[in-house]
Protein backbone atom coordinates (compact mmCIF):
# COMPACT_ATOMS: atom_id res chain seq x y z
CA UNK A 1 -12.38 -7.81 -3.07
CA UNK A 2 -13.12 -11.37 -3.35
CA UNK A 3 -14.03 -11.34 -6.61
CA UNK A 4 -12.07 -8.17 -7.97
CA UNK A 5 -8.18 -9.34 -10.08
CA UNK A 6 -6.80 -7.76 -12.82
CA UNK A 7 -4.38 -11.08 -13.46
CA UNK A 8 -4.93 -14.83 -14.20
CA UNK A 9 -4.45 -16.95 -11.81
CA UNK A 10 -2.85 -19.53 -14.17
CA UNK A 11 0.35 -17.05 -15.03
CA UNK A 12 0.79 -15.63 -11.01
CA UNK A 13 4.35 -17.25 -9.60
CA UNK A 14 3.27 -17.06 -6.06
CA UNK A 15 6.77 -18.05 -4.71
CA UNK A 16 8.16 -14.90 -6.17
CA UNK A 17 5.28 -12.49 -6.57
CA UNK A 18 6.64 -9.11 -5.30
CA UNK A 19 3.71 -8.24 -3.33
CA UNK A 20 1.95 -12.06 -3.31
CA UNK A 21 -0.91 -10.25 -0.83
CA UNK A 22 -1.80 -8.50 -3.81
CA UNK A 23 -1.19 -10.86 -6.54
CA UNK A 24 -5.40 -10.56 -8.18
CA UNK A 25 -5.05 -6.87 -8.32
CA UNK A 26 -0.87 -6.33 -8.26
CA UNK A 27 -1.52 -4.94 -12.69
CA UNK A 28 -3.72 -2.18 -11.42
CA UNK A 29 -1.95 -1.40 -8.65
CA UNK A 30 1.53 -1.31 -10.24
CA UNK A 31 0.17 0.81 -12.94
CA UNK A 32 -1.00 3.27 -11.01
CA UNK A 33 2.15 3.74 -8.88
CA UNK A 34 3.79 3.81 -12.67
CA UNK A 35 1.05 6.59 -13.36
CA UNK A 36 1.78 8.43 -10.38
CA UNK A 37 5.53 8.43 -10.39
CA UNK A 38 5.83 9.48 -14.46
CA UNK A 39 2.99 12.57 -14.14
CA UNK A 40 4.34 14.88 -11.07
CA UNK A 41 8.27 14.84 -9.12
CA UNK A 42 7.76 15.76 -6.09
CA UNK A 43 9.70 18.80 -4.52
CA UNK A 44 12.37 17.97 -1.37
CA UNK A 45 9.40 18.41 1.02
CA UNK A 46 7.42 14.65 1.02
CA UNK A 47 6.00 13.03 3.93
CA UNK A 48 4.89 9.55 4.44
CA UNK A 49 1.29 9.30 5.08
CA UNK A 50 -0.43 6.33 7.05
CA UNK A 51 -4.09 5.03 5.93
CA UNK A 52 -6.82 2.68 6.83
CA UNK A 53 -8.95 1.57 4.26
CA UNK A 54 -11.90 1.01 5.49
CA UNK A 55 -12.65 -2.79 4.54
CA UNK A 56 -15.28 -4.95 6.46
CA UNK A 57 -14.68 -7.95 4.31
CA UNK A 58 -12.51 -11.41 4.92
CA UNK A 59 -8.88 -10.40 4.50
CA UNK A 60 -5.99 -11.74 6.02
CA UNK A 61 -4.26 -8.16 6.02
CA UNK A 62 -7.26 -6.77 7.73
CA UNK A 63 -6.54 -4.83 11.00
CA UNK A 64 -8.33 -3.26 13.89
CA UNK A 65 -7.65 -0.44 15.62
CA UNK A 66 -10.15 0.24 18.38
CA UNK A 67 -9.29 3.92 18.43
CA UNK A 68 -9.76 4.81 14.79
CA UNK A 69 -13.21 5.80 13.56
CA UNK A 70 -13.17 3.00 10.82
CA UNK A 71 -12.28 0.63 13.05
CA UNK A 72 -11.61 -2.52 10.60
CA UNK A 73 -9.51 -1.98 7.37
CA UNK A 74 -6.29 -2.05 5.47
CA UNK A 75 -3.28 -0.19 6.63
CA UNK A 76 -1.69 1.79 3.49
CA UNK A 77 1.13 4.23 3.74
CA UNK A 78 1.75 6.74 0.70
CA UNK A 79 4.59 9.27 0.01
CA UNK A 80 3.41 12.55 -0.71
CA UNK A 81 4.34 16.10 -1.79
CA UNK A 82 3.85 18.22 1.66
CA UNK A 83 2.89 21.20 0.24
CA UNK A 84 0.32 20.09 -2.54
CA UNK A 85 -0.47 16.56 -0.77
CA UNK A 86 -0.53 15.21 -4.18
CA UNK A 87 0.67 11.29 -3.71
CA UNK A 88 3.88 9.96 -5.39
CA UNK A 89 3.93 6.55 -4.39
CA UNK A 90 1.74 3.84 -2.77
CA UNK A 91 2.93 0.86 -1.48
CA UNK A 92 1.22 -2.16 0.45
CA UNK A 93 1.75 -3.13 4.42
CA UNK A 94 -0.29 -6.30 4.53
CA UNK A 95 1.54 -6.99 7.94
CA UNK A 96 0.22 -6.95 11.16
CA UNK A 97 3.48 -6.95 12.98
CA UNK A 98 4.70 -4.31 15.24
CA UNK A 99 8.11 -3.05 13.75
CA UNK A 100 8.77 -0.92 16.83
CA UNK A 101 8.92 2.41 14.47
CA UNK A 102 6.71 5.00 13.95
CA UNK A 103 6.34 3.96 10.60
CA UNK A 104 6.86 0.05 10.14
CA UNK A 105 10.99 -0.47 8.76
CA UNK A 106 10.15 -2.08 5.89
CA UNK A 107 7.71 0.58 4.72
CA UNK A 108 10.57 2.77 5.31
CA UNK A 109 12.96 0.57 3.00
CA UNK A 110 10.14 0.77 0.38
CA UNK A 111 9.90 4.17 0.12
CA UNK A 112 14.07 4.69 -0.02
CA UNK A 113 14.16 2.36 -2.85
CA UNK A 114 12.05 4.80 -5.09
């Protein structure tokens, strides 16, 4: 991921970025959330699904969990359809804080702004 952005550097704001942890590859990753959200509506069944992303690199959002069988990654959380599992909406925790919630708050806030 070093080496991997969709944007140049020259035209990022970093002070008001959105998502500044993903600031190289923020085009891609907003378009696909943009893809995902125009082709399918979920039905009233979704469910918020917690990830790691396997990811042995240098990253300051990188995480272990000793319990996990990938034991170093990136912690995503997606809302998905529960029935079909297909995914509506991806957003970034680059956080390693404990929120105190099952799912961290501001994940939470995300995902009731869609």
């Amino acid at each position: 991921m070093k080496f991997l952005h969709f944007t140049d550097n020259r035209t990022i704001d970093t002070n008001n970025h959105p998502q500044p942890g993903l600031r190289k590859i923020y085009e891609l990753f907003d378009a696909l959330n943009r893809k995902f959200k125009s082709s399918y509506i979920p039905e009233c069944e979704v469910s918020v699904d917690e990830s790691l992303l396997l990811y042995k690199g240098l990253l300051a959002s990188k995480q272990y969990i000793p319990n996990k069988k990938s034991k170093f990654g990136v912690k995503c959380y997606q809302l998905r359809e529960a029935r079909s599992g297909m995914e509506w909406k991806f957003p970034f925790n680059g956080t390693k804080a404990d929120f105190g919630y099952a799912v961290p708050k501001p994940v939470v806030d995300i995902f009731l702004t869609v």
